[in-house]
N, C-alpha and C. Protein backbone atom coordinates (compact mmCIF):
# COMPACT_ATOMS: atom_id res chain seq x y z
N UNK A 1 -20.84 -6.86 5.58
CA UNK A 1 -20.20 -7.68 4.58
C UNK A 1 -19.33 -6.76 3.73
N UNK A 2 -17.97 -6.78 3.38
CA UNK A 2 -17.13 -5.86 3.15
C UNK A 2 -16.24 -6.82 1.65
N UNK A 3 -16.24 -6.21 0.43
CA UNK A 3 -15.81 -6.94 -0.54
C UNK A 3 -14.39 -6.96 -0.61
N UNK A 4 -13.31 -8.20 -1.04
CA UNK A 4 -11.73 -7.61 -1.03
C UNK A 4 -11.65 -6.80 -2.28
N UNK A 5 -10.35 -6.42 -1.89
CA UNK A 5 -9.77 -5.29 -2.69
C UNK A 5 -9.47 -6.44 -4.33
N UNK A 6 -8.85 -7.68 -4.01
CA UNK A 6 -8.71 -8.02 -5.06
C UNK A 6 -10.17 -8.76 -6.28
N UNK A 7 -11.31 -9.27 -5.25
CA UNK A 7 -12.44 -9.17 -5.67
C UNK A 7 -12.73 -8.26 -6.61
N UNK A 8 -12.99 -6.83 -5.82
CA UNK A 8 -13.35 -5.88 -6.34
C UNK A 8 -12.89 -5.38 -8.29
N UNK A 9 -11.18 -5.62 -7.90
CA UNK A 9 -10.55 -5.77 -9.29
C UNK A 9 -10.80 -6.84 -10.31
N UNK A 10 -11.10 -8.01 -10.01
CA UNK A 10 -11.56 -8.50 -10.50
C UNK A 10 -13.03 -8.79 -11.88
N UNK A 11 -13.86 -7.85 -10.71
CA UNK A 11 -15.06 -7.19 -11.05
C UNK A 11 -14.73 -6.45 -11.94
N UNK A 12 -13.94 -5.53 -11.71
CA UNK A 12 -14.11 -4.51 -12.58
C UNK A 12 -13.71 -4.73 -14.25
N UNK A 13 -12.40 -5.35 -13.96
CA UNK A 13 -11.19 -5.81 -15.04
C UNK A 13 -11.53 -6.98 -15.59
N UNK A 14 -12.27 -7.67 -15.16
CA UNK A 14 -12.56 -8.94 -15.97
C UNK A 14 -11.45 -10.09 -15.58
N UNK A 15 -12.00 -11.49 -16.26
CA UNK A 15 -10.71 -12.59 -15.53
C UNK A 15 -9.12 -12.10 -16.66
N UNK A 16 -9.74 -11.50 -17.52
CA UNK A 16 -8.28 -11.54 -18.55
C UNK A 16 -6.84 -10.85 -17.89
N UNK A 17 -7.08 -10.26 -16.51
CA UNK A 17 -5.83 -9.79 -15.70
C UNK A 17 -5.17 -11.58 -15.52
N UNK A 18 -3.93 -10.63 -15.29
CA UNK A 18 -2.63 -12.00 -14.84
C UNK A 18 -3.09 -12.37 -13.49
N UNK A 19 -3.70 -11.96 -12.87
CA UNK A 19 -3.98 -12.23 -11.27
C UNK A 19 -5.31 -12.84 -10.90
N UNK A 20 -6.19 -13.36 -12.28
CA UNK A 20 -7.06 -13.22 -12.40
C UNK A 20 -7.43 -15.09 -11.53
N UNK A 21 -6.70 -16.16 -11.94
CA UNK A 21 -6.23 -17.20 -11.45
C UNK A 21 -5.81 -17.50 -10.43
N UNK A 22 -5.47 -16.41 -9.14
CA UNK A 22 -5.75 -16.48 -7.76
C UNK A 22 -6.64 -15.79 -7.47
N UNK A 23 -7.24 -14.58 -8.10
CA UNK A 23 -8.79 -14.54 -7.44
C UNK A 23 -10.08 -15.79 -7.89
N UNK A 24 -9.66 -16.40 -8.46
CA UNK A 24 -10.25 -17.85 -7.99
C UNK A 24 -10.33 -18.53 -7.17
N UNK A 25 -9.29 -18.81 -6.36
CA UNK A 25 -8.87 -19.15 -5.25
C UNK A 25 -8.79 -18.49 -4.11
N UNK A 26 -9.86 -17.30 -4.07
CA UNK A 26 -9.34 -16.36 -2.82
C UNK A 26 -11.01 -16.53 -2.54
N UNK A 27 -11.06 -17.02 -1.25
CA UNK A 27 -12.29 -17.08 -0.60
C UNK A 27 -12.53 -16.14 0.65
N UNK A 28 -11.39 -15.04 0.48
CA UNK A 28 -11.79 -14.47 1.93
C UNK A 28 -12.57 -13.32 1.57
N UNK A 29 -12.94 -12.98 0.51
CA UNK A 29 -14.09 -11.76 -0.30
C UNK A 29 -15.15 -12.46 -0.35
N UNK A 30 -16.13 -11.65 -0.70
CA UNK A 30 -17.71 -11.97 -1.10
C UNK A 30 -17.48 -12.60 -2.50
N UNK A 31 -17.92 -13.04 -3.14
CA UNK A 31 -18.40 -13.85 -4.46
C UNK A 31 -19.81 -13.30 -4.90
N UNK A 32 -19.83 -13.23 -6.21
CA UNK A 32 -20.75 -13.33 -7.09
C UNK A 32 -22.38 -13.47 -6.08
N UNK A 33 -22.26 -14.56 -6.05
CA UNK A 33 -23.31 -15.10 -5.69
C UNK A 33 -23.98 -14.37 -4.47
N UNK A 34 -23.00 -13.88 -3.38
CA UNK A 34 -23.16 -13.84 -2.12
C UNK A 34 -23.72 -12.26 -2.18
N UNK A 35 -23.55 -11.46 -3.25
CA UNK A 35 -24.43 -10.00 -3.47
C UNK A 35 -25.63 -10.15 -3.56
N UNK A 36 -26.93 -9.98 -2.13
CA UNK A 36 -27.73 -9.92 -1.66
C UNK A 36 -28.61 -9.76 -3.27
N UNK A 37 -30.03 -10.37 -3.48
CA UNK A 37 -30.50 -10.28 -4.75
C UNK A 37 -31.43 -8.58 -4.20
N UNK A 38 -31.44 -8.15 -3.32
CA UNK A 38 -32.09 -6.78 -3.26
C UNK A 38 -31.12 -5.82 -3.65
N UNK A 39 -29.78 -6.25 -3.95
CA UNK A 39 -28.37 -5.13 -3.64
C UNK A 39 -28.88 -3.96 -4.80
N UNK A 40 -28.53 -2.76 -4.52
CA UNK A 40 -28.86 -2.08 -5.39
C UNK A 40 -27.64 -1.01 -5.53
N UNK A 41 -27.94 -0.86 -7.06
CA UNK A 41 -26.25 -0.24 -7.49
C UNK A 41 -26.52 0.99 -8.15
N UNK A 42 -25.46 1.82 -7.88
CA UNK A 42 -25.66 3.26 -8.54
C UNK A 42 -24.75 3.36 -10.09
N UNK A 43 -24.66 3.65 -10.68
CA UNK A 43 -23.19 4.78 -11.31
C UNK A 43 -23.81 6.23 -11.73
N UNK A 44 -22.92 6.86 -10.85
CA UNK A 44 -23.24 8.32 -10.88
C UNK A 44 -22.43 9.21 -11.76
N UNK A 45 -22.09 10.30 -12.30
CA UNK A 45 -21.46 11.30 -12.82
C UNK A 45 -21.30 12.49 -12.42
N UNK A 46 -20.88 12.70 -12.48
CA UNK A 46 -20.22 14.57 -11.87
C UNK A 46 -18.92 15.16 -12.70
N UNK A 47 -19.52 16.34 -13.40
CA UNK A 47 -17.90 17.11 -14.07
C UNK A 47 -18.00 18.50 -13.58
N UNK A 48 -16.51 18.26 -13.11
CA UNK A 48 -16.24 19.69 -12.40
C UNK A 48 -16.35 21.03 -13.64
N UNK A 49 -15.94 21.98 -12.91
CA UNK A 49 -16.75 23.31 -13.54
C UNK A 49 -15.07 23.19 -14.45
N UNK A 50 -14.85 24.28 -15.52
CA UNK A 50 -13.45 24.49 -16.03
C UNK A 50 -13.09 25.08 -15.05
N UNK A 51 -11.63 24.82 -14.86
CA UNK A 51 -10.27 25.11 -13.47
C UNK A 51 -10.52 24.65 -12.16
N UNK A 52 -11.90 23.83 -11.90
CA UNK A 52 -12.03 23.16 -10.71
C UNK A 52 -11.84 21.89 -10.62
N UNK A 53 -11.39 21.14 -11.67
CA UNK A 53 -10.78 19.71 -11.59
C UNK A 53 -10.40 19.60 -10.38
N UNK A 54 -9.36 20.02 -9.93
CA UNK A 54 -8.28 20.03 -8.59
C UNK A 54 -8.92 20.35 -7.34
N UNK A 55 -10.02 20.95 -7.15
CA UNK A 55 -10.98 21.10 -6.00
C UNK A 55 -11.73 20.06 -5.96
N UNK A 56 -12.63 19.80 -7.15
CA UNK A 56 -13.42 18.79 -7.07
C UNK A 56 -12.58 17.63 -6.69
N UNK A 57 -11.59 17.31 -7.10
CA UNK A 57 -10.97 16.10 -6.70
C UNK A 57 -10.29 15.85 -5.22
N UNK A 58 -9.94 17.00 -4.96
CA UNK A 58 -9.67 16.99 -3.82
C UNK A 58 -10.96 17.11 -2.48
N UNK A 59 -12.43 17.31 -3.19
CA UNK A 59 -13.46 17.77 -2.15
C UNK A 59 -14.09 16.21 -2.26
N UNK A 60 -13.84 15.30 -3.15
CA UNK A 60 -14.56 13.98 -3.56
C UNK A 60 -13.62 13.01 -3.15
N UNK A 61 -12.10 13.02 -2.98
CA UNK A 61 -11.02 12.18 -2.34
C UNK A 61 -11.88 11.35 -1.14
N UNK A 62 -12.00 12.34 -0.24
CA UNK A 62 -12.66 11.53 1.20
C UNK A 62 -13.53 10.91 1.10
N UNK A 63 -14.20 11.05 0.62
CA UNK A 63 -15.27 9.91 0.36
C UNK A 63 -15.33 8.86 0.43
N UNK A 64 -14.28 8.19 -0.54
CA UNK A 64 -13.94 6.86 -0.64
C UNK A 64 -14.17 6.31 0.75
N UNK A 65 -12.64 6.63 1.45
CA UNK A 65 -13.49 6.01 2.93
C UNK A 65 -14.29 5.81 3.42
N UNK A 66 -15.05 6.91 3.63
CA UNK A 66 -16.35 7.19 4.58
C UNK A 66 -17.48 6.52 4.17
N UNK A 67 -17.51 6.58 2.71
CA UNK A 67 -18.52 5.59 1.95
C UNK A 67 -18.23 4.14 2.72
N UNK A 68 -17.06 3.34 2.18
CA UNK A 68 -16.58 2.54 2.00
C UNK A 68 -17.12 1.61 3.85
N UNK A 69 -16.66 2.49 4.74
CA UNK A 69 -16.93 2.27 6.32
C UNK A 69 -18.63 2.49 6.58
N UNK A 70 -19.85 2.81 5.51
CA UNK A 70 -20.38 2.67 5.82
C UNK A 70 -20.94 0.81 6.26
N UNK A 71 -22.09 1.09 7.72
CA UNK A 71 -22.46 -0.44 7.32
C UNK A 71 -22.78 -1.45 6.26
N UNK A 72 -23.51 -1.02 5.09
CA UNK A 72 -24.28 -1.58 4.14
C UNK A 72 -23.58 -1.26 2.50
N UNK A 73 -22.82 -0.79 2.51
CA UNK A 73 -21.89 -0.25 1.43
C UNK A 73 -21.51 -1.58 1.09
N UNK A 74 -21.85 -2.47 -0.21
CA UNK A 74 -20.97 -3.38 -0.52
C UNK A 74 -19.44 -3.12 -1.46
N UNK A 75 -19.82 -1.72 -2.25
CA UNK A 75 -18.93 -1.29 -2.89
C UNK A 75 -18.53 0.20 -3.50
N UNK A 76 -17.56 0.44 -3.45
CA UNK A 76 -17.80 2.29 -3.86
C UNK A 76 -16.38 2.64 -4.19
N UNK A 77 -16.64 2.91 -6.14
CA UNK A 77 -15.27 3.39 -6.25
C UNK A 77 -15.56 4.77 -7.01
N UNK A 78 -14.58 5.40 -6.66
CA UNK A 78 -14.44 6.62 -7.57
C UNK A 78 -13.78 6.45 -8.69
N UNK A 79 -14.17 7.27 -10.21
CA UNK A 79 -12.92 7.27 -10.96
C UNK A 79 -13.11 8.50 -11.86
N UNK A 80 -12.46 8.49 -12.33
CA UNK A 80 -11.69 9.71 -13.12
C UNK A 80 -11.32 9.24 -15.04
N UNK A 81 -12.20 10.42 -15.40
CA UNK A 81 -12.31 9.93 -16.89
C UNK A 81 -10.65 10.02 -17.21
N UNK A 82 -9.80 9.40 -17.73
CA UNK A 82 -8.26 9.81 -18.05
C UNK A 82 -8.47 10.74 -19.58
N UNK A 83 -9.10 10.70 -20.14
CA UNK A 83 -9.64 11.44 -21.15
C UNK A 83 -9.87 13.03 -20.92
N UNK A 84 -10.87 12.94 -19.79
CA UNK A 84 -11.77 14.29 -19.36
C UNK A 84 -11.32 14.30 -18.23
N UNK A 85 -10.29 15.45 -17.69
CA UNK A 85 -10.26 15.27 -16.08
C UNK A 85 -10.83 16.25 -15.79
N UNK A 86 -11.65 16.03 -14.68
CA UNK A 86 -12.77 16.52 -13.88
C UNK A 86 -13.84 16.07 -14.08
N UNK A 87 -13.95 14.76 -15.07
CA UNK A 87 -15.23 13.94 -15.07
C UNK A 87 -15.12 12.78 -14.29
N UNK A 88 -16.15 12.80 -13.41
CA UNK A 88 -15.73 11.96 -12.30
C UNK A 88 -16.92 10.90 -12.20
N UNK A 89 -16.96 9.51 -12.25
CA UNK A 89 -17.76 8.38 -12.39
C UNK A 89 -17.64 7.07 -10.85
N UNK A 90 -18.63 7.51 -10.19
CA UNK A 90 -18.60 6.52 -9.11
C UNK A 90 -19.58 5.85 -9.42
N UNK A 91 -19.02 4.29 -9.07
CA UNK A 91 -20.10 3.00 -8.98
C UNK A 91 -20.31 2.39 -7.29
N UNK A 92 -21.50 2.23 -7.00
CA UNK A 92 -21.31 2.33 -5.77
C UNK A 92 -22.65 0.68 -5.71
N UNK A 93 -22.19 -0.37 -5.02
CA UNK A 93 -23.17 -0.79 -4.60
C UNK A 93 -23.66 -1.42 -3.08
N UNK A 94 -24.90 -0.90 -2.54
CA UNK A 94 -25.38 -0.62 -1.15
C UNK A 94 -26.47 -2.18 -1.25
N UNK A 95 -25.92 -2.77 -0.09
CA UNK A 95 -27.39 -3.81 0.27
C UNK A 95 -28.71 -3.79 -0.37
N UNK A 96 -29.55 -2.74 -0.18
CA UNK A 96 -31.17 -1.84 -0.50
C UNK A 96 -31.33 -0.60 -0.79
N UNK A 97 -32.12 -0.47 -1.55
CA UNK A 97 -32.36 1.07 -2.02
C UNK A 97 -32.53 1.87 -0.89
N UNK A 98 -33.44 1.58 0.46
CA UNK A 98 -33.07 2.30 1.82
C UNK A 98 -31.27 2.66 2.35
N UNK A 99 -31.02 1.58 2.18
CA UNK A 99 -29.27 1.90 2.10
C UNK A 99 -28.89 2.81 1.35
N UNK A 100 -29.26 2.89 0.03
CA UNK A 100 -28.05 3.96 -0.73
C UNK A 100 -29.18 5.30 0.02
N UNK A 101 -30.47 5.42 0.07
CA UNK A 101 -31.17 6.43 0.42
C UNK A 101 -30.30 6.96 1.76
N UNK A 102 -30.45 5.97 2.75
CA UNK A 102 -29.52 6.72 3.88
C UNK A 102 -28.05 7.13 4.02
N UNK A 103 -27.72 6.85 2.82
CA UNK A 103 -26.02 7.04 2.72
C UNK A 103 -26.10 8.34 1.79
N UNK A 104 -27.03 8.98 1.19
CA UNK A 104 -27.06 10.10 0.62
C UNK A 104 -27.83 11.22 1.28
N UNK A 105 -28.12 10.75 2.64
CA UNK A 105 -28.28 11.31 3.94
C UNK A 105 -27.51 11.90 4.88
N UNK A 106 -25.70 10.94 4.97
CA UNK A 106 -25.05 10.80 5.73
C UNK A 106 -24.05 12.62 5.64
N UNK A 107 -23.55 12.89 7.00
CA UNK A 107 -23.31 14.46 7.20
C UNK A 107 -22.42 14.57 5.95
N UNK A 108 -21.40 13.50 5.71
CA UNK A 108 -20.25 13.32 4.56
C UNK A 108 -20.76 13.95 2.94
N UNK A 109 -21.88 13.44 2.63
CA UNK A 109 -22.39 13.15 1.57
C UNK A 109 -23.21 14.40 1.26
N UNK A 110 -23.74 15.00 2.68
CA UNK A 110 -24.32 16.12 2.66
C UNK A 110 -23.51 17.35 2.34
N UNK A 111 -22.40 17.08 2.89
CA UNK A 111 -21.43 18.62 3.18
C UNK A 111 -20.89 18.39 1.59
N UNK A 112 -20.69 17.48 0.39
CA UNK A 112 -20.55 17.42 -0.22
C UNK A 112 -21.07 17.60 -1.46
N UNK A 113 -22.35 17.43 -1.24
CA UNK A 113 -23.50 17.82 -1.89
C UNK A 113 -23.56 19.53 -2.03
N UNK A 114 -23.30 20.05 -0.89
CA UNK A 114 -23.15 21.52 -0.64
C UNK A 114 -22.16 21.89 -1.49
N UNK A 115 -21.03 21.42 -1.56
CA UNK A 115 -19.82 22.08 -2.51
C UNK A 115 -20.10 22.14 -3.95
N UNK A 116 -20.78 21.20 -4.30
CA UNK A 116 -20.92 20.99 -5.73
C UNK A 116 -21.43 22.20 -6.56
N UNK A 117 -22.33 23.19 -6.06
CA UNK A 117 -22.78 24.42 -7.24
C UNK A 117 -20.82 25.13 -7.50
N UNK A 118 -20.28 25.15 -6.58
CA UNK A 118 -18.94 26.19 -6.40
C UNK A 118 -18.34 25.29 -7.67
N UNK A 119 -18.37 23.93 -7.34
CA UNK A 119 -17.05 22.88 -7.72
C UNK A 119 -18.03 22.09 -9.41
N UNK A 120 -19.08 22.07 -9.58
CA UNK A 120 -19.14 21.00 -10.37
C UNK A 120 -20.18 21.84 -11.69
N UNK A 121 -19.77 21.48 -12.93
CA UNK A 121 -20.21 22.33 -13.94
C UNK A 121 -21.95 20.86 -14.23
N UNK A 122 -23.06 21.09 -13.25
CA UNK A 122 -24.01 20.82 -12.79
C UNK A 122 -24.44 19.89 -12.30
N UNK A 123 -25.89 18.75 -11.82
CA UNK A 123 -25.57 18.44 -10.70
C UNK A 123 -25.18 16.99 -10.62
N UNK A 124 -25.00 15.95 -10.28
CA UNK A 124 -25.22 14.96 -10.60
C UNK A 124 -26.40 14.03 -11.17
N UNK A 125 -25.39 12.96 -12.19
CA UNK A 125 -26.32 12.88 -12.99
C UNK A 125 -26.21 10.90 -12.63
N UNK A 126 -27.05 10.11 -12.16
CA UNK A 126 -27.18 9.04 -11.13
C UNK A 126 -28.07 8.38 -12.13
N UNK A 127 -27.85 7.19 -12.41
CA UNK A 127 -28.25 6.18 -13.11
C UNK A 127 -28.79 5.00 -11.34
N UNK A 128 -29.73 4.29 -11.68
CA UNK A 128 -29.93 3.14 -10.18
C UNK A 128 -30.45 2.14 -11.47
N UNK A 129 -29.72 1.19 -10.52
CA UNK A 129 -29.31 -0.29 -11.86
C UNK A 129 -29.50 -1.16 -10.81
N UNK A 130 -30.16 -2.16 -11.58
CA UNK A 130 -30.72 -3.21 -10.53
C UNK A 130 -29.39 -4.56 -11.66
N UNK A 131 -28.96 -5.15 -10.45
CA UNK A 131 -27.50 -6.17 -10.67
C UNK A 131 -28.81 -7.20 -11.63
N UNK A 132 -27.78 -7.90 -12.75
CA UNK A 132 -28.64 -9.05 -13.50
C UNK A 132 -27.79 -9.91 -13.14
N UNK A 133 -28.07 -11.26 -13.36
CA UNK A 133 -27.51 -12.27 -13.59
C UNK A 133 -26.32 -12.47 -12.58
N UNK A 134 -26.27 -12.39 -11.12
CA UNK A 134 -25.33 -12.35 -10.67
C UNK A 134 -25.19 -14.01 -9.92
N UNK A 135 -25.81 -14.18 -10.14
CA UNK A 135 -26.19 -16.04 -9.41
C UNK A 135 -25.93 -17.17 -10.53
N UNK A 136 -25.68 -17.74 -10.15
CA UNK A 136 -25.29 -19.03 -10.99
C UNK A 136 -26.54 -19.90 -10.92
């Protein structure tokens, strides 16, 4: 089950976007409702070391994909404090807590995990948030 791109914005931005009035009307994404009541969601943190902004960002770029193509991945974005650059905030949400467990398994996630003493001023810091109120 794979969320749209304009869904996703939606989510994030709230209905007060101008576009907000055809993602009403767009049924080819998941909905509200349709996020499994086991789904389980991360938001994580990571700040790069001083002068490794530009590594870290460039060693955390790929991800997106690879996350994104996993099976059970309902959602996974990266972002970037515009404030603090090299503070880096992904929200990620996976089907089951076995899901995000095996996706922080995966070779991607691993080899990335490895870079972080070089690249990140310490280690990640992972909040697991169980979704409220997502059902009508």
């Amino acid at each position: 089950m794979r969320l749209s791109t304009r869904f996703v914005l939606a989510m994030l931005i709230g209905t007060a976007a101008p576009a907000a009035p055809a993602l009403a009307q767009d049924h080819a994404g998941i909905r509200y409702a349709e996020i499994p009541a086991a789904a389980y969601a991360v938001v994580a943190e990571i700040q790069a070391r001083p002068g490794k902004e530009d590594a870290l960002r460039q060693a955390t770029l790929p991800l997106v994909a690879k996350v994104r193509a996993e099976p059970n991945n309902l959602l996974y974005f990266l972002q970037e404090d515009r404030e603090r650059p090299g503070h880096f905030i992904f929200y990620e949400i996976f089907a089951t807590q076995a899901d995000f467990e095996a996706h922080n398994r995966t070779p991607h996630v691993q080899a990335w995990f490895a870079r972080l003493p070089e690249l990140a001023d310490g280690p990640v810091k992972a909040m697991r948030m169980q979704i409220l109120n997502n059902r009508p």
